[in-house]
N, C-alpha and C. Protein backbone atom coordinates (compact mmCIF):
# COMPACT_ATOMS: atom_id res chain seq x y z
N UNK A 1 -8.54 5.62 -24.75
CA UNK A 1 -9.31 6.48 -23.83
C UNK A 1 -9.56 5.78 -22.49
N UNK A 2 -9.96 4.78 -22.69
CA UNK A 2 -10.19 3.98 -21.11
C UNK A 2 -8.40 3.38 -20.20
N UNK A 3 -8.03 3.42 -20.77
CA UNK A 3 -6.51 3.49 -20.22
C UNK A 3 -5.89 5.51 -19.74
N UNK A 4 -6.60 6.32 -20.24
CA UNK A 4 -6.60 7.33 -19.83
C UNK A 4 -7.36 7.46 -18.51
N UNK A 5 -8.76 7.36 -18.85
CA UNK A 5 -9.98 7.48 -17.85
C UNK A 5 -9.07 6.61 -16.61
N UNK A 6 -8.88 5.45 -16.49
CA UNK A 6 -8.48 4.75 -15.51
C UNK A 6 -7.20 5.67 -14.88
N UNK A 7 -6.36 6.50 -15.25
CA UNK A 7 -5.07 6.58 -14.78
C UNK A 7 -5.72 7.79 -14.40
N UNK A 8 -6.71 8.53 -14.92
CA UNK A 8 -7.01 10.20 -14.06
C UNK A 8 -7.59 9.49 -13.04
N UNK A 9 -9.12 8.76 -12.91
CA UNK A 9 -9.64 8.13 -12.17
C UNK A 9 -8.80 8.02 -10.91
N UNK A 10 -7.81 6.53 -11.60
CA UNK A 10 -6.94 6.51 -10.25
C UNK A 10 -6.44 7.70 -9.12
N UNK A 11 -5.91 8.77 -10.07
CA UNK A 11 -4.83 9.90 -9.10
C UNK A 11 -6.11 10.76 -8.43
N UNK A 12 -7.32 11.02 -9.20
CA UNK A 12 -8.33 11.53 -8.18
C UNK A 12 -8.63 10.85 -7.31
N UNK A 13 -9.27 9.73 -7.46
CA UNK A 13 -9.47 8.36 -6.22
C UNK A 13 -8.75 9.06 -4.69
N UNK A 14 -7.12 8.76 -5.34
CA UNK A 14 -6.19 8.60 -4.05
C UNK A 14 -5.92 9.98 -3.52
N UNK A 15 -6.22 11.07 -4.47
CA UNK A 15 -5.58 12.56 -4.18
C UNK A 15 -7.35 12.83 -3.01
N UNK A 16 -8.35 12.68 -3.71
CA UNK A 16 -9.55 13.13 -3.00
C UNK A 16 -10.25 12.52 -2.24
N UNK A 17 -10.40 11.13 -2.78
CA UNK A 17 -11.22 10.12 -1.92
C UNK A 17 -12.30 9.24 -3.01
N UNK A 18 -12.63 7.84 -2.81
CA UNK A 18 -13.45 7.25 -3.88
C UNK A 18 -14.66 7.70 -3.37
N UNK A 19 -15.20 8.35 -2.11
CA UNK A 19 -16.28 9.00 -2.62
C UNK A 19 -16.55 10.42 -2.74
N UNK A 20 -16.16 11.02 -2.57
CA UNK A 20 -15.65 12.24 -2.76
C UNK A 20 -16.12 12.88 -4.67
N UNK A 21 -15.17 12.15 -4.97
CA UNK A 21 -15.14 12.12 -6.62
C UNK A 21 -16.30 11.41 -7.04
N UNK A 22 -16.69 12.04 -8.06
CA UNK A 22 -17.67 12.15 -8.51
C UNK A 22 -17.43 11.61 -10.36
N UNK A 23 -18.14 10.94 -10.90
CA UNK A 23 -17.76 11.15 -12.05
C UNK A 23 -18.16 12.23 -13.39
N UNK A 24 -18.67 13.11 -12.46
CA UNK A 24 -18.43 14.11 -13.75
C UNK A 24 -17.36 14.75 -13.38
N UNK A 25 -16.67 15.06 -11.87
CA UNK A 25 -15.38 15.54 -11.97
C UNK A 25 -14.16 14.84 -12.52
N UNK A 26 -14.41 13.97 -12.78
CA UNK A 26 -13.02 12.62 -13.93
C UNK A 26 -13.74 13.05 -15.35
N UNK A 27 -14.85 13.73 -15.62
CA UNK A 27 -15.25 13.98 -16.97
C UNK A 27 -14.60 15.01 -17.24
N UNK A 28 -15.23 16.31 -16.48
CA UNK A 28 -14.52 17.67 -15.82
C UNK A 28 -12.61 17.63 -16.27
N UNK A 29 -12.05 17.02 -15.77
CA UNK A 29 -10.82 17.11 -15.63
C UNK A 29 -9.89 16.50 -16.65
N UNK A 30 -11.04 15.36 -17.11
CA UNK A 30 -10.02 15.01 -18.98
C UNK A 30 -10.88 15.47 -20.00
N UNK A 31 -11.55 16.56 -20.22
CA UNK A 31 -12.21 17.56 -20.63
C UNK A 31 -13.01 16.66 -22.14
N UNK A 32 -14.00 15.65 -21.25
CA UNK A 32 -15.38 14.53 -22.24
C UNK A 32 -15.59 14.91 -21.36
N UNK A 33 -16.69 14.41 -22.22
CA UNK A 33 -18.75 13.86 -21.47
C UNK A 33 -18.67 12.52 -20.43
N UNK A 34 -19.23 13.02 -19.53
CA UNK A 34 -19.63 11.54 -18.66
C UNK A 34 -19.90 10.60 -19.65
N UNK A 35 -20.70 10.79 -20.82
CA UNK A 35 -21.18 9.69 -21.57
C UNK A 35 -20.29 8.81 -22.06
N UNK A 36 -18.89 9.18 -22.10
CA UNK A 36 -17.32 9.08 -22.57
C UNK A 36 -17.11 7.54 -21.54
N UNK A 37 -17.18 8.38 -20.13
CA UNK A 37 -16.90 7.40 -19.41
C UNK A 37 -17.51 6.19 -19.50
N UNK A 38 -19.15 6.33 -19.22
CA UNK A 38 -19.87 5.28 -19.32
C UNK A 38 -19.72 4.42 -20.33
N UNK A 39 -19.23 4.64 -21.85
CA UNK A 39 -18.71 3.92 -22.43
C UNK A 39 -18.28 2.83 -22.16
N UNK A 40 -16.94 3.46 -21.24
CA UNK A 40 -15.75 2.36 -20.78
C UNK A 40 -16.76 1.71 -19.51
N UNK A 41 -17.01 2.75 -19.18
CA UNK A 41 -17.09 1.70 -17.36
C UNK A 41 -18.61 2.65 -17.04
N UNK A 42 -19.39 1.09 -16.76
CA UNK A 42 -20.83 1.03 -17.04
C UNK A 42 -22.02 1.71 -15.35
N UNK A 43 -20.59 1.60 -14.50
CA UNK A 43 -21.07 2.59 -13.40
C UNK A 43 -20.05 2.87 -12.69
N UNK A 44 -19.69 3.56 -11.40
CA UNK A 44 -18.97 4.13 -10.57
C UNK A 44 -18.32 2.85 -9.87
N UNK A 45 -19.57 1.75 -9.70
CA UNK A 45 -18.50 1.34 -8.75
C UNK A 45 -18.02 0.23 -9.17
N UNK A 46 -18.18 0.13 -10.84
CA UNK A 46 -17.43 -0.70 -11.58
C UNK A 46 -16.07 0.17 -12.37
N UNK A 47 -16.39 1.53 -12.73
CA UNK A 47 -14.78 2.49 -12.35
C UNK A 47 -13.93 2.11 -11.47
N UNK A 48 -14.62 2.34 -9.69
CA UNK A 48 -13.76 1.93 -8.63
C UNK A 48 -13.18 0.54 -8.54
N UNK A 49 -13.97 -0.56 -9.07
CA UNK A 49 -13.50 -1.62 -8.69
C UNK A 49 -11.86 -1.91 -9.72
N UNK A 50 -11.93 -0.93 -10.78
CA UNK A 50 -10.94 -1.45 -12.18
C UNK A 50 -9.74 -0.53 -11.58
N UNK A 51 -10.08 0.95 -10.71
CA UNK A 51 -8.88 1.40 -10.27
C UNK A 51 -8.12 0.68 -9.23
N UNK A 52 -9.20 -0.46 -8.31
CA UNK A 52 -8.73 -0.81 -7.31
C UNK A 52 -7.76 -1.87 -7.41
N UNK A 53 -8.25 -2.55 -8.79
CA UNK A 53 -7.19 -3.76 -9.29
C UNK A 53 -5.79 -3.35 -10.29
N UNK A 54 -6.19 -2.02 -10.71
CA UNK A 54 -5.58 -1.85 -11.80
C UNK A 54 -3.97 -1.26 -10.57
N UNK A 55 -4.45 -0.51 -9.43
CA UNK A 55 -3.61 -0.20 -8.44
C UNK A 55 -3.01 -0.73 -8.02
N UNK A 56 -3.74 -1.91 -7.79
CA UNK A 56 -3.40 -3.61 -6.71
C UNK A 56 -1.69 -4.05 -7.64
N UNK A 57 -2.26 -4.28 -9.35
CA UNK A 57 -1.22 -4.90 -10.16
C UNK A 57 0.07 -3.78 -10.17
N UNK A 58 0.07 -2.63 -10.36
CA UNK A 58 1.06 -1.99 -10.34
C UNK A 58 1.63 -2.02 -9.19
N UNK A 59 1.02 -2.08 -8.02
CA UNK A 59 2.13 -1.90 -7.15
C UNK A 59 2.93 -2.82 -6.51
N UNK A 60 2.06 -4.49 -6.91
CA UNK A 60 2.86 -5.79 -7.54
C UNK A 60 3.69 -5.99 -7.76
N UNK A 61 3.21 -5.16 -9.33
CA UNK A 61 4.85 -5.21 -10.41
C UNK A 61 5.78 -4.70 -9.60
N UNK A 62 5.68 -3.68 -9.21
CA UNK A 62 6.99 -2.52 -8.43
C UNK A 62 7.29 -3.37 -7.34
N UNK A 63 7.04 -4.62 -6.45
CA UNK A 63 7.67 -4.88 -5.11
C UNK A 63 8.09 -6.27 -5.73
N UNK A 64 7.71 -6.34 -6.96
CA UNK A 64 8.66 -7.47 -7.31
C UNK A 64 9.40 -7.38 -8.05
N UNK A 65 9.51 -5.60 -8.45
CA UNK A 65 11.09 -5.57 -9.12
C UNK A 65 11.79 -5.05 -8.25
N UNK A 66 11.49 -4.59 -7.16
CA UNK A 66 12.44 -4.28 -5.73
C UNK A 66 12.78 -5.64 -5.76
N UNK A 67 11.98 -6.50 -5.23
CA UNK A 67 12.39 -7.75 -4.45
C UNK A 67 13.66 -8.81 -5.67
N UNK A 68 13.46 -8.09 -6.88
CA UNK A 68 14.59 -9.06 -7.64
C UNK A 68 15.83 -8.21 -7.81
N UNK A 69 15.90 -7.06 -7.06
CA UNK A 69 17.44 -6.67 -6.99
C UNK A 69 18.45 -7.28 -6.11
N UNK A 70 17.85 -7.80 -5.51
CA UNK A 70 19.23 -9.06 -4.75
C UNK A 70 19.45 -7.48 -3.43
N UNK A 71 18.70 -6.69 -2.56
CA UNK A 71 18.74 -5.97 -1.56
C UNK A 71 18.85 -7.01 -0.40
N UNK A 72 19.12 -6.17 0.35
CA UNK A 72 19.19 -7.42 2.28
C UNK A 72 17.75 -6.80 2.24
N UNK A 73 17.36 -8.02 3.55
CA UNK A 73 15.66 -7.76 3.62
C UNK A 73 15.34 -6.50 4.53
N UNK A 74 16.37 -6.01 4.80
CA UNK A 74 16.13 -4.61 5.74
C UNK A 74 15.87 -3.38 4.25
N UNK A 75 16.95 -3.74 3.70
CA UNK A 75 16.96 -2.75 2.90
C UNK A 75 15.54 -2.43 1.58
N UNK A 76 15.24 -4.08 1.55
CA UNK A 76 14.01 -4.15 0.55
C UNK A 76 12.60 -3.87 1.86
N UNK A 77 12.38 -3.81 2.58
CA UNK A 77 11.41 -3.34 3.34
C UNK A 77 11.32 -1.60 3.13
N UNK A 78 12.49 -0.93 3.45
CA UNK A 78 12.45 0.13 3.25
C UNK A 78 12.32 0.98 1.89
N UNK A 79 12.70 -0.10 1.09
CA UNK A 79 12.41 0.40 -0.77
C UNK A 79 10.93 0.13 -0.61
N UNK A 80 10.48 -0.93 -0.52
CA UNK A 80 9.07 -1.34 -0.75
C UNK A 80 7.65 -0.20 0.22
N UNK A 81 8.16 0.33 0.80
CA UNK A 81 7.67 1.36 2.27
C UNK A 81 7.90 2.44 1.33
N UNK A 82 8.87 3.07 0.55
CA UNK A 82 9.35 4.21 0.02
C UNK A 82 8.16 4.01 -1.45
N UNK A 83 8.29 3.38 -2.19
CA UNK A 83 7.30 2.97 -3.10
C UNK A 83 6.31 2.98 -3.22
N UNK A 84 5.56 1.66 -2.12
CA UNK A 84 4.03 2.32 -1.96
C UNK A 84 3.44 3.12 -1.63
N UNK A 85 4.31 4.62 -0.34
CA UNK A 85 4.21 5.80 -0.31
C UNK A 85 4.15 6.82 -1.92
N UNK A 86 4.99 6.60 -2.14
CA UNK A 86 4.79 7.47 -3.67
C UNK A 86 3.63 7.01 -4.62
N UNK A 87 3.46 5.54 -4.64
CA UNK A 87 2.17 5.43 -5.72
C UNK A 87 0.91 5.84 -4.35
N UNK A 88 0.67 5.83 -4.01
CA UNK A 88 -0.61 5.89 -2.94
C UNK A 88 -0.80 7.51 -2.35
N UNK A 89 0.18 8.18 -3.32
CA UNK A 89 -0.05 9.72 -2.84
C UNK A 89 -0.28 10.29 -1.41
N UNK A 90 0.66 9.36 -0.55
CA UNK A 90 0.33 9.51 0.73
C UNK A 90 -0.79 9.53 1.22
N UNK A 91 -1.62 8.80 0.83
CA UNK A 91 -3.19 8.74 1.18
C UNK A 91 -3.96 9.99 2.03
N UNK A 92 -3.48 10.94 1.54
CA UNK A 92 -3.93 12.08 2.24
C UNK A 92 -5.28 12.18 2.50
N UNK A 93 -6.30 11.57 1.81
CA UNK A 93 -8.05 11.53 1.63
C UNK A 93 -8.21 10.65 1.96
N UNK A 94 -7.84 9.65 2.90
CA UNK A 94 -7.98 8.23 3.54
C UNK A 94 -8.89 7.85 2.50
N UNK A 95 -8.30 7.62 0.98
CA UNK A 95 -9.43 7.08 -0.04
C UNK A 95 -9.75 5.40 0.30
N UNK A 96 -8.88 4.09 1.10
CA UNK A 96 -9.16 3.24 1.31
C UNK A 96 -10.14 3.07 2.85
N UNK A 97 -9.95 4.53 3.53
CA UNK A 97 -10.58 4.24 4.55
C UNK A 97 -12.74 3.93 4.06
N UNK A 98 -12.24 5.64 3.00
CA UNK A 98 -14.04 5.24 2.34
C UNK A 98 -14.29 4.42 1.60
N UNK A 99 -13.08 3.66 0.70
CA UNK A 99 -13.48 2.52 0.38
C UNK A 99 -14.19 1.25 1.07
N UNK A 100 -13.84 0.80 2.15
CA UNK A 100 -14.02 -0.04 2.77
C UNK A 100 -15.51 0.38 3.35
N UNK A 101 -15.71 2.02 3.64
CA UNK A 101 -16.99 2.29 4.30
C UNK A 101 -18.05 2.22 3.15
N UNK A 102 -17.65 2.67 1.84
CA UNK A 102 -18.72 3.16 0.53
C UNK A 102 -18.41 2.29 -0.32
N UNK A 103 -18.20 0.95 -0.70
CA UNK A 103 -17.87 0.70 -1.31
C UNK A 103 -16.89 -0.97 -0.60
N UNK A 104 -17.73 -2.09 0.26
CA UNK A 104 -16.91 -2.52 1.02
C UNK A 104 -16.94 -4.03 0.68
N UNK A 105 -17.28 -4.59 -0.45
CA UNK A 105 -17.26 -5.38 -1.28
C UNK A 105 -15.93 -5.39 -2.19
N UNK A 106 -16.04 -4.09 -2.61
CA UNK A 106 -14.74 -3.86 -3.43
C UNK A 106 -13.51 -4.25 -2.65
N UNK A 107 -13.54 -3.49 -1.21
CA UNK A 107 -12.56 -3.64 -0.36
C UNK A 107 -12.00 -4.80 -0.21
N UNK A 108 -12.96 -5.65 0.18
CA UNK A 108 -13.01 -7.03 0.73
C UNK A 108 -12.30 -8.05 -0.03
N UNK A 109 -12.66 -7.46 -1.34
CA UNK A 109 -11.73 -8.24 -2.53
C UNK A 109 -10.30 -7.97 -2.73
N UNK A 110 -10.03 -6.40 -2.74
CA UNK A 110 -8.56 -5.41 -2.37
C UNK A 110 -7.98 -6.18 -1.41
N UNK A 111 -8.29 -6.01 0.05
CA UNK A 111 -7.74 -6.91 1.03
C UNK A 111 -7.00 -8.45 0.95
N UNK A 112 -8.14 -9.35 0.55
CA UNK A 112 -7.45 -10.39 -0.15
C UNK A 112 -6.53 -10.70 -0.95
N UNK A 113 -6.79 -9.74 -1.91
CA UNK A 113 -5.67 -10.15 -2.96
C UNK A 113 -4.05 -9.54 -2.11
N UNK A 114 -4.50 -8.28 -1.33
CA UNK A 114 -3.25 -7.54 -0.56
C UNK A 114 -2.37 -8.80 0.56
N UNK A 115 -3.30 -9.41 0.80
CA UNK A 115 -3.17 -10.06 2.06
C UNK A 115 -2.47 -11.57 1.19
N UNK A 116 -2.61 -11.98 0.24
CA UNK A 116 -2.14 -13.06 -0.18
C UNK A 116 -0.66 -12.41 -0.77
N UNK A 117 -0.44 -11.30 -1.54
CA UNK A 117 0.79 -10.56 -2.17
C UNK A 117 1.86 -10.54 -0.95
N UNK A 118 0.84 -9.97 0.32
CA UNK A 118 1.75 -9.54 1.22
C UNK A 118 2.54 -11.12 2.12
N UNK A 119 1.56 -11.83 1.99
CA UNK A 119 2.33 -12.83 2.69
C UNK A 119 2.86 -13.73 2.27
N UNK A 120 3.41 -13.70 0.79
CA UNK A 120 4.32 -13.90 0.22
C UNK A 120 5.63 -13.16 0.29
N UNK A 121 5.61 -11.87 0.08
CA UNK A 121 6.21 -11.35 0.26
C UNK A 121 7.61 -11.07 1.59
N UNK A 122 6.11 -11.00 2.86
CA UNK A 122 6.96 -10.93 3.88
C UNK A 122 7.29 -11.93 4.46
N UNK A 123 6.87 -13.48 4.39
CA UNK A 123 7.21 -14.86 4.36
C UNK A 123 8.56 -14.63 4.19
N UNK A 124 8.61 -14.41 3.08
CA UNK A 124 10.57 -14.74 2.16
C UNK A 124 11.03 -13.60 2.59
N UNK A 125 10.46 -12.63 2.89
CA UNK A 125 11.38 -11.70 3.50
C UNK A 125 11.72 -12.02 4.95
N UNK A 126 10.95 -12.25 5.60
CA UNK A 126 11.37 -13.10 6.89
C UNK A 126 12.49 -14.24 6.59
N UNK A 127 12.05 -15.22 6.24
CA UNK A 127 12.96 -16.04 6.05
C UNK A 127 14.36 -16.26 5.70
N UNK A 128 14.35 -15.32 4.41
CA UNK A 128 15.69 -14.92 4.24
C UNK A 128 16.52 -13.69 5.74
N UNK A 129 16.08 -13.01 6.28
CA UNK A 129 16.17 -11.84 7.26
C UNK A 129 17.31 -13.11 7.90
N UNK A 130 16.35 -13.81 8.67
CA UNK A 130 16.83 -15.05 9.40
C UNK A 130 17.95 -15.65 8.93
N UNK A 131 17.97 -16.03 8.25
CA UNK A 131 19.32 -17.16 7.18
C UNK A 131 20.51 -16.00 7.17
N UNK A 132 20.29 -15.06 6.59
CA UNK A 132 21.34 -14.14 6.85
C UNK A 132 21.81 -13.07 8.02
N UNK A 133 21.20 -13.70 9.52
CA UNK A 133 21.56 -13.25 10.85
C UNK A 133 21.11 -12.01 10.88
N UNK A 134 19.69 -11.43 9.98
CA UNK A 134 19.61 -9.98 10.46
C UNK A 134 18.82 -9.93 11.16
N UNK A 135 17.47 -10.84 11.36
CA UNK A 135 16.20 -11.10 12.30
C UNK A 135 16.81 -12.46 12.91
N UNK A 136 16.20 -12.56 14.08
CA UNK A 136 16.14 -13.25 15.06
C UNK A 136 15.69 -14.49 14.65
N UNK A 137 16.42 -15.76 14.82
CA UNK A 137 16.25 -16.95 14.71
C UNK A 137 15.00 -17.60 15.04
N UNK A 138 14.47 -17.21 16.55
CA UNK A 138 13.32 -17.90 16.31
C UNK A 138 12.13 -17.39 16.81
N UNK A 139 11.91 -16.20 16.03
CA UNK A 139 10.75 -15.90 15.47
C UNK A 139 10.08 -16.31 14.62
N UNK A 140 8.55 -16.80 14.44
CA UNK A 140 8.13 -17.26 13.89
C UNK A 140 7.63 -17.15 12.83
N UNK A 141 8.11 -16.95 11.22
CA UNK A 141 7.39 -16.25 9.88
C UNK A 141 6.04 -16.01 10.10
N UNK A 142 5.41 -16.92 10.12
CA UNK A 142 4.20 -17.25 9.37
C UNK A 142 3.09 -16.01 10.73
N UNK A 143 3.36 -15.84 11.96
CA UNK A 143 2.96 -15.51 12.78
C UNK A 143 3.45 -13.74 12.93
N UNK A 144 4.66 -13.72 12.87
CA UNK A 144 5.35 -12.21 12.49
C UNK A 144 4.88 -11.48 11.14
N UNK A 145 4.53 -12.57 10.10
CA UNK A 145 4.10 -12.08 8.94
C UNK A 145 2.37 -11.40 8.89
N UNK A 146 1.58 -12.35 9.74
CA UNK A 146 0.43 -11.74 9.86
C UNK A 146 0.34 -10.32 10.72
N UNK A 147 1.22 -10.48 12.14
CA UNK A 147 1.26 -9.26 12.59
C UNK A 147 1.50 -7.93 11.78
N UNK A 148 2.50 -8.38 10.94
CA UNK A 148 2.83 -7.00 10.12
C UNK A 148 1.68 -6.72 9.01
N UNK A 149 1.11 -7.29 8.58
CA UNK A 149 -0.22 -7.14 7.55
C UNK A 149 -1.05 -6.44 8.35
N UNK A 150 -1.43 -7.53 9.22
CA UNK A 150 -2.68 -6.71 10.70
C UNK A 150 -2.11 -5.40 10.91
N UNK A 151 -1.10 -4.88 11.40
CA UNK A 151 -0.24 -3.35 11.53
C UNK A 151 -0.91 -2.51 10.32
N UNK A 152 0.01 -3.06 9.18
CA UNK A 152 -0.08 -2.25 8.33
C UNK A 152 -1.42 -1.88 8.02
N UNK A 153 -2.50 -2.44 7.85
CA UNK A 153 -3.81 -2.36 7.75
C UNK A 153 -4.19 -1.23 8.51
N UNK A 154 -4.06 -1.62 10.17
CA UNK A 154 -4.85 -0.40 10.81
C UNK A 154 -3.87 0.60 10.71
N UNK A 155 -2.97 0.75 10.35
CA UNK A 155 -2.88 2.46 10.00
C UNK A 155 -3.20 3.28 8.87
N UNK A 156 -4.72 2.41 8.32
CA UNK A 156 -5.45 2.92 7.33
C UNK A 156 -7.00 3.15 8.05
N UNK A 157 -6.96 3.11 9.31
CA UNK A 157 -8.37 3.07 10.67
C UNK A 157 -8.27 4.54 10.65
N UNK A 158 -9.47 5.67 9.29
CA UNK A 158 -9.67 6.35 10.12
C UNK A 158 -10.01 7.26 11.39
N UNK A 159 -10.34 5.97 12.24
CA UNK A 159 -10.88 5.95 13.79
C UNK A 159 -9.53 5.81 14.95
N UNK A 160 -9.04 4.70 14.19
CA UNK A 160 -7.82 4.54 15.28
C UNK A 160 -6.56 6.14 14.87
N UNK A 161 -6.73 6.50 13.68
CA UNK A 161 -5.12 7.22 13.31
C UNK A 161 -6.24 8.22 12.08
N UNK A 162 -6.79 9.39 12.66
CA UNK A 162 -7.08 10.34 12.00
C UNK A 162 -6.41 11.09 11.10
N UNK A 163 -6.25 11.60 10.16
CA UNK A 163 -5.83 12.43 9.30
C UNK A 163 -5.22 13.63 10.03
N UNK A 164 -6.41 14.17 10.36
CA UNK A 164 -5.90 15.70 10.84
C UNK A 164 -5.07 15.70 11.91
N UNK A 165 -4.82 14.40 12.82
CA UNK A 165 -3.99 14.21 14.06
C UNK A 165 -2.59 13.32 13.16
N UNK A 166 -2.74 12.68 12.71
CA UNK A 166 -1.46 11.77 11.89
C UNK A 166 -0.72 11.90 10.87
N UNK A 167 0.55 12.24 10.29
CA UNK A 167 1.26 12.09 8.91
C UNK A 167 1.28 10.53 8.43
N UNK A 168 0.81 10.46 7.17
CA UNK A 168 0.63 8.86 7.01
C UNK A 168 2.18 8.82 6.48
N UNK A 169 3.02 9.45 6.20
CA UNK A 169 4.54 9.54 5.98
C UNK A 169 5.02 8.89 7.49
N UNK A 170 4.64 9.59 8.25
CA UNK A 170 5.58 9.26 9.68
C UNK A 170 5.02 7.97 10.01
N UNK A 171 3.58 7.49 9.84
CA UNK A 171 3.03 6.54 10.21
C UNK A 171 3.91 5.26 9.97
N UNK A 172 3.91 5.31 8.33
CA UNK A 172 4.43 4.49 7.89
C UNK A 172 6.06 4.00 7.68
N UNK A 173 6.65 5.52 8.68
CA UNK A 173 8.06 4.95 8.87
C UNK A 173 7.81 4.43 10.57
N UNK A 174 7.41 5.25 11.24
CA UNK A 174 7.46 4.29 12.45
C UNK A 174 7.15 2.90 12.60
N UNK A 175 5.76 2.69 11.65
CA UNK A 175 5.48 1.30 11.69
C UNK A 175 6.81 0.71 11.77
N UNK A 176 6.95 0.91 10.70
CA UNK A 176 8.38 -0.42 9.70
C UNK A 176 9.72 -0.02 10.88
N UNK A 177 9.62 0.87 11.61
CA UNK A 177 11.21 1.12 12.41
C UNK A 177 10.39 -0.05 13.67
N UNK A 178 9.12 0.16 13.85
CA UNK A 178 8.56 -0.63 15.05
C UNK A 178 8.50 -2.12 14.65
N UNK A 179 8.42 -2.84 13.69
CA UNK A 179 8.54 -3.87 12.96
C UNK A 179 9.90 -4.58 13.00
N UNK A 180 10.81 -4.08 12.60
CA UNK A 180 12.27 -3.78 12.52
C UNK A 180 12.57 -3.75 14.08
N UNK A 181 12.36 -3.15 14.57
CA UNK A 181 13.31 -3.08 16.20
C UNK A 181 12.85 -5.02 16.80
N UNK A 182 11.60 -5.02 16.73
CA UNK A 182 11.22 -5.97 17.31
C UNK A 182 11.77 -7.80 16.51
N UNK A 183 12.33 -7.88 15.68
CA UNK A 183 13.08 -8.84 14.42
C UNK A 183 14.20 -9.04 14.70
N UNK A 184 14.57 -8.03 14.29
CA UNK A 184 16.26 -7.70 14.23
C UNK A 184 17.41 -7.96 15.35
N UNK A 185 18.57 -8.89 15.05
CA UNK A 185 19.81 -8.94 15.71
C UNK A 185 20.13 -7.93 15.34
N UNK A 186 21.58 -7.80 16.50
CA UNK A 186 22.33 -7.10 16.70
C UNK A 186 22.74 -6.33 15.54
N UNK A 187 23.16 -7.33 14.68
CA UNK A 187 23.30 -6.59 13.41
C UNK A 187 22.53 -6.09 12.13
N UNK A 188 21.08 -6.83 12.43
CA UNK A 188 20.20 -6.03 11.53
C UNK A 188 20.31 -4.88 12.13
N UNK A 189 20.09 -4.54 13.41
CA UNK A 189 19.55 -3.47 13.92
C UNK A 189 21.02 -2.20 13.41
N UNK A 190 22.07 -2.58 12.93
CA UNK A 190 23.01 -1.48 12.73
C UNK A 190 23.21 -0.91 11.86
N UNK A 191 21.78 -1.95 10.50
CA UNK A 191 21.62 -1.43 8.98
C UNK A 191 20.56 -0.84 9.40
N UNK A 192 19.50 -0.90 10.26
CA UNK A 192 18.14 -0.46 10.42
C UNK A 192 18.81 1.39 10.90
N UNK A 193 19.38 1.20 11.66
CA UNK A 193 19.87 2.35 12.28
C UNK A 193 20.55 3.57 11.03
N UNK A 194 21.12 2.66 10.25
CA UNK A 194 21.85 3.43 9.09
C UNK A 194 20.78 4.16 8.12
N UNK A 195 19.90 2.81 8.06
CA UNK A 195 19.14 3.71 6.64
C UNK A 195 17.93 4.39 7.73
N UNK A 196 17.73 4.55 9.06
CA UNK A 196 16.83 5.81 9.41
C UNK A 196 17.55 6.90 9.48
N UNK A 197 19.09 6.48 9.59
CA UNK A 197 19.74 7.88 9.26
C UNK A 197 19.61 8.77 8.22
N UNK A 198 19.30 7.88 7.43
CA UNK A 198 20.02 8.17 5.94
C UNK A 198 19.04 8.28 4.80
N UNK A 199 17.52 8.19 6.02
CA UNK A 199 16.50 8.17 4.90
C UNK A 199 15.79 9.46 4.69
């Protein structure tokens, strides 16, 4: 049951918003008693904190079984971009924006752990980019890598990039084409070009 509760939890979270939802509507919708829930999870924002990790690890797992298919680093940017779009339900309810506002402890912890995943991630993805002539020689990882975290972040600013004015779909391909233009040799830029064709 609490491996249930957590997986409705989650898709309301991201479909409505963590405050938004309520927990008698996660009672409501896997048809128990709140008392069900409380069982498992002893308040709301110990629910939120187990969806926020339980989210964090899955979408882990998934960029590190992208990252062990042996892809060029153009091509694993764009799997990994395609991915966390589909688990994150296009964040249509800016549910991390109210996280961070209702709930910003939780966040704070989310962030970190995001921010250590990610710069692993895009470290070796840089690095390798480089070694195999698709990014620019001497650009600097460790400095390109924070920029792209810092990016990716604020296009979760419901202040800077509103909902009702923004597609977080388009957001998140321009980012990565704006990421990408600015990296990339000659010849990254002719795979970058291919898969916006082709995406």
């Amino acid at each position: 049951m609490k491996a249930q509760i957590l997986e409705k939890a989650t898709e309301m979270f991201l479909t409505l918003g963590f405050k938004s939802v309520t927990m008698d509507d996660i009672a409501a919708e896997l048809g128990i008693s709140k008392k069900t829930i409380y069982q498992h999870f002893a308040t709301k924002p110990e629910l939120v904190k187990n969806v926020t990790l339980h989210l964090f690890e899955t979408i882990s797992c998934g960029i590190d079984h992208i990252c062990s298919q042996g892809k060029n680093p153009i091509e694993e940017l764009f799997s990994v971009k395609n991915f966390v779009l589909e688990h994150l339900k296009n964040e249509a309810a800016s549910p991390f924006y109210q996280l961070n506002k209702y709930y910003p402890k939780i966040y704070i912890t989310l962030k970190k752990k995001q921010f250590g995943k990610m710069s692993e991630c895009v470290l070796e993805n840089i690095t390798r980019g480089v070694q195999e002539g698709l990014y620019r020689k001497e650009i600097n990882p460790e400095i390109i890598g924070r920029f792209y975290f810092a990016g990716m972040n604020s296009l979760k600013d419901e202040e800077l990039f509103p909902r009702k004015d923004f597609n977080t779909i388009e957001l998140q391909e321009q980012y990565l084409e704006y990421h990408l233009r600015g990296i990339c040799t000659t010849k990254g830029l002719k795979i970058v070009e291919h898969l916006i064709h082709n995406n």
